[in-house]
N, C-alpha and C. Protein backbone atom coordinates (compact mmCIF):
# COMPACT_ATOMS: atom_id res chain seq x y z
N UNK A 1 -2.59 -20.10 -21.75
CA UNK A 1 -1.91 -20.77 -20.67
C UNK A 1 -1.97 -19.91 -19.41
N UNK A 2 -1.47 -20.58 -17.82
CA UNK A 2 -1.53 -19.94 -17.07
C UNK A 2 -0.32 -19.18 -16.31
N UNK A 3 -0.92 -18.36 -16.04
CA UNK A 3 0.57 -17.55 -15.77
C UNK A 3 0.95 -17.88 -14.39
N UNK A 4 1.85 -18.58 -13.86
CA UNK A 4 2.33 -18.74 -12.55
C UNK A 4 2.96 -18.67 -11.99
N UNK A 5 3.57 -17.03 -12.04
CA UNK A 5 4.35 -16.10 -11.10
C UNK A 5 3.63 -15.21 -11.03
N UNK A 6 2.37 -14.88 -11.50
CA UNK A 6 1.68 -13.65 -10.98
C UNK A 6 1.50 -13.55 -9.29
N UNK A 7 2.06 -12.25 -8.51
CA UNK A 7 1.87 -11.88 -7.89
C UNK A 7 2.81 -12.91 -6.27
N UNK A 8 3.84 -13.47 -7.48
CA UNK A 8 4.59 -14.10 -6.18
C UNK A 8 5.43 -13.18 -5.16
N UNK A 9 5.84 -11.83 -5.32
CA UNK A 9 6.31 -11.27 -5.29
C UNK A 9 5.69 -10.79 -3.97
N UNK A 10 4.66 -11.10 -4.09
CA UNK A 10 3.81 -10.92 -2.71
C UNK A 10 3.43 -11.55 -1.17
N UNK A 11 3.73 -12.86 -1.60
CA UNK A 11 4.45 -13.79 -0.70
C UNK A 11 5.36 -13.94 0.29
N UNK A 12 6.69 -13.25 -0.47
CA UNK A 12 7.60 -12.62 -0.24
C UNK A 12 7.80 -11.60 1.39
N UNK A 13 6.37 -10.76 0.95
CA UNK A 13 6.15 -9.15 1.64
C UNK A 13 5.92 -9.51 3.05
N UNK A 14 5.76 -8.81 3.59
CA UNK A 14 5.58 -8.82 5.38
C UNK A 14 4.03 -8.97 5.14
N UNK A 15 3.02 -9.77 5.72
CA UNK A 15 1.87 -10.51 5.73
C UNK A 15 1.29 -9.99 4.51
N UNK A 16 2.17 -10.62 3.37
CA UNK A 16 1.57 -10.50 2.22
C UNK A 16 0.92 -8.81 1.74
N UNK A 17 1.41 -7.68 2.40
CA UNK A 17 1.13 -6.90 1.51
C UNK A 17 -0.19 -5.97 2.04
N UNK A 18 -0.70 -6.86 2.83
CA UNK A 18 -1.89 -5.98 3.16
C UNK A 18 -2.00 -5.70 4.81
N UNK A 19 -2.77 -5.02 4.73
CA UNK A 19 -2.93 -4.06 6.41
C UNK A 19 -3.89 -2.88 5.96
N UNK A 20 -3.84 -1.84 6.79
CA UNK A 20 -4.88 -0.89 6.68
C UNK A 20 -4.21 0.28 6.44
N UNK A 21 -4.93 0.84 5.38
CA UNK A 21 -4.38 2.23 4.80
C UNK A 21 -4.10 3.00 6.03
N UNK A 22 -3.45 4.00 5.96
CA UNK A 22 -2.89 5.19 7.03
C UNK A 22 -4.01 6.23 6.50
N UNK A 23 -4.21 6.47 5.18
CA UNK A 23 -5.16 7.86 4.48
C UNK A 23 -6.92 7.24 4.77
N UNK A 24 -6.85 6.40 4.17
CA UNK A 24 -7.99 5.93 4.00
C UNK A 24 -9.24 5.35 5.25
N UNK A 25 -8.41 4.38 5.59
CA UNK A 25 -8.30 3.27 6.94
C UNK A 25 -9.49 2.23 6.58
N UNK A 26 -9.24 2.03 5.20
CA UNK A 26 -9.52 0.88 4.56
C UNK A 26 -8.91 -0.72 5.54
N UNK A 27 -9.20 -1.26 5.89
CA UNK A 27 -8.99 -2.65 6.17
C UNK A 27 -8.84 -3.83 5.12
N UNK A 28 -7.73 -4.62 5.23
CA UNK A 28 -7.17 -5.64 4.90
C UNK A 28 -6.97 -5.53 3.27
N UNK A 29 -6.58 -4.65 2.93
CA UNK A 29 -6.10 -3.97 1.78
C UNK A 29 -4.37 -4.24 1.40
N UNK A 30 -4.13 -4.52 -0.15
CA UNK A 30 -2.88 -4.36 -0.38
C UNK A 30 -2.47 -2.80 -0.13
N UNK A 31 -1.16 -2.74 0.51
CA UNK A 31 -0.47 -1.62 0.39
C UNK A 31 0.31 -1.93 -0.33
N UNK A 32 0.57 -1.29 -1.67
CA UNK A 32 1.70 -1.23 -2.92
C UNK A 32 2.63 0.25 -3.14
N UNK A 33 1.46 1.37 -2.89
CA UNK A 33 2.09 2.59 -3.48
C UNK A 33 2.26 3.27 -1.91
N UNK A 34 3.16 4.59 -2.30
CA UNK A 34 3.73 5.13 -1.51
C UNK A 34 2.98 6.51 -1.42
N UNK A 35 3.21 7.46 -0.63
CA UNK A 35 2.76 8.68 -0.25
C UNK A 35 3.32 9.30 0.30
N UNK A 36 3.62 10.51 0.77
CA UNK A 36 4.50 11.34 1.35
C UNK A 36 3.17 12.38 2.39
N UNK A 37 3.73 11.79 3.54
CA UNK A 37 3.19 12.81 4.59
C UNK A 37 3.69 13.99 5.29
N UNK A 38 3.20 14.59 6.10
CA UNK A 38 3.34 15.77 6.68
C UNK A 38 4.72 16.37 6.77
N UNK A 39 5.18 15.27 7.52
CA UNK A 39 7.13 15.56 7.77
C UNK A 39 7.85 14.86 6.71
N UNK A 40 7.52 14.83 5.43
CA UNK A 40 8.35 14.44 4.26
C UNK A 40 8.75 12.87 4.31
N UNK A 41 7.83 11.92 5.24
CA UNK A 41 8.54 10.56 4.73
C UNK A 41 7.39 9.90 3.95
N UNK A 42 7.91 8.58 4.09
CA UNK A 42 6.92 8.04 2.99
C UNK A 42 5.84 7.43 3.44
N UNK A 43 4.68 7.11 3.08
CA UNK A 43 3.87 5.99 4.09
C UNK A 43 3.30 4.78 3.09
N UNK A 44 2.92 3.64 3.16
CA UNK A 44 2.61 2.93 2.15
C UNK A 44 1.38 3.08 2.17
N UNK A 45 0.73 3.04 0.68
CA UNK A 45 -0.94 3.35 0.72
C UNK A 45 -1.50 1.93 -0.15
N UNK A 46 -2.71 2.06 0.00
CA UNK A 46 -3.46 1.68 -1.30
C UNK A 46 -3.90 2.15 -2.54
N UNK A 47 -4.15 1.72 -3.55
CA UNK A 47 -4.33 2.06 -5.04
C UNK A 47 -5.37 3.48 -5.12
N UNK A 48 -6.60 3.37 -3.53
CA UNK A 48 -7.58 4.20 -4.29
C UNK A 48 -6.41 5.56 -3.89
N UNK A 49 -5.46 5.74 -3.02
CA UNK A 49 -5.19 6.54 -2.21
C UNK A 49 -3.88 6.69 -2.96
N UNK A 50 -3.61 6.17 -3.66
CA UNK A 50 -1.95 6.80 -4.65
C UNK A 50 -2.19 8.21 -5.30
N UNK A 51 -1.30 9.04 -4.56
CA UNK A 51 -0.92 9.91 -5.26
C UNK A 51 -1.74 10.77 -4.41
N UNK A 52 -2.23 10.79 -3.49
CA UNK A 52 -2.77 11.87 -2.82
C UNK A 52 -1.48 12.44 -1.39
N UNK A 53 -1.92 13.38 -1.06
CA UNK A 53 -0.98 14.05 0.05
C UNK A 53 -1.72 13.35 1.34
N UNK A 54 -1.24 13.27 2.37
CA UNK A 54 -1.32 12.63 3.88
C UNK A 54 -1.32 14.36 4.80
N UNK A 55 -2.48 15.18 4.42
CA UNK A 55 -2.62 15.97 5.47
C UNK A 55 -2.95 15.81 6.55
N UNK A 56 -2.39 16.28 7.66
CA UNK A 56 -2.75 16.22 8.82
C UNK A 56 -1.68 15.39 9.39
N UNK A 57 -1.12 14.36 8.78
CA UNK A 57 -0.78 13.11 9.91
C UNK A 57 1.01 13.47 10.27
């Protein structure tokens, strides 16, 4: 059967979730995960870019 709440949650999000990485600068990409930059806040990333540090910015 089909599952039909996958990814409603996304709908929801400010234009659905995607925009352009801050690390990467990937275009029209989900941002899901988080990152921590230079001055300790958070920035939202994409999947390839989870879990890496935001030097420089």
């Amino acid at each position: 059967m089909s599952k039909n709440k996958r990814g409603k949650a996304l709908w929801r999000m400010p234009s659905r979730a995607r925009g352009t990485c801050p690390l990467c600068g990937s275009t029209r990409i989900k941002l899901l995960y988080t990152a921590k930059d230079a001055g300790g806040g958070n920035l939202t990333v994409c999947k390839k870019c989870d879990g890496k540090q935001a030097a420089g910015q």
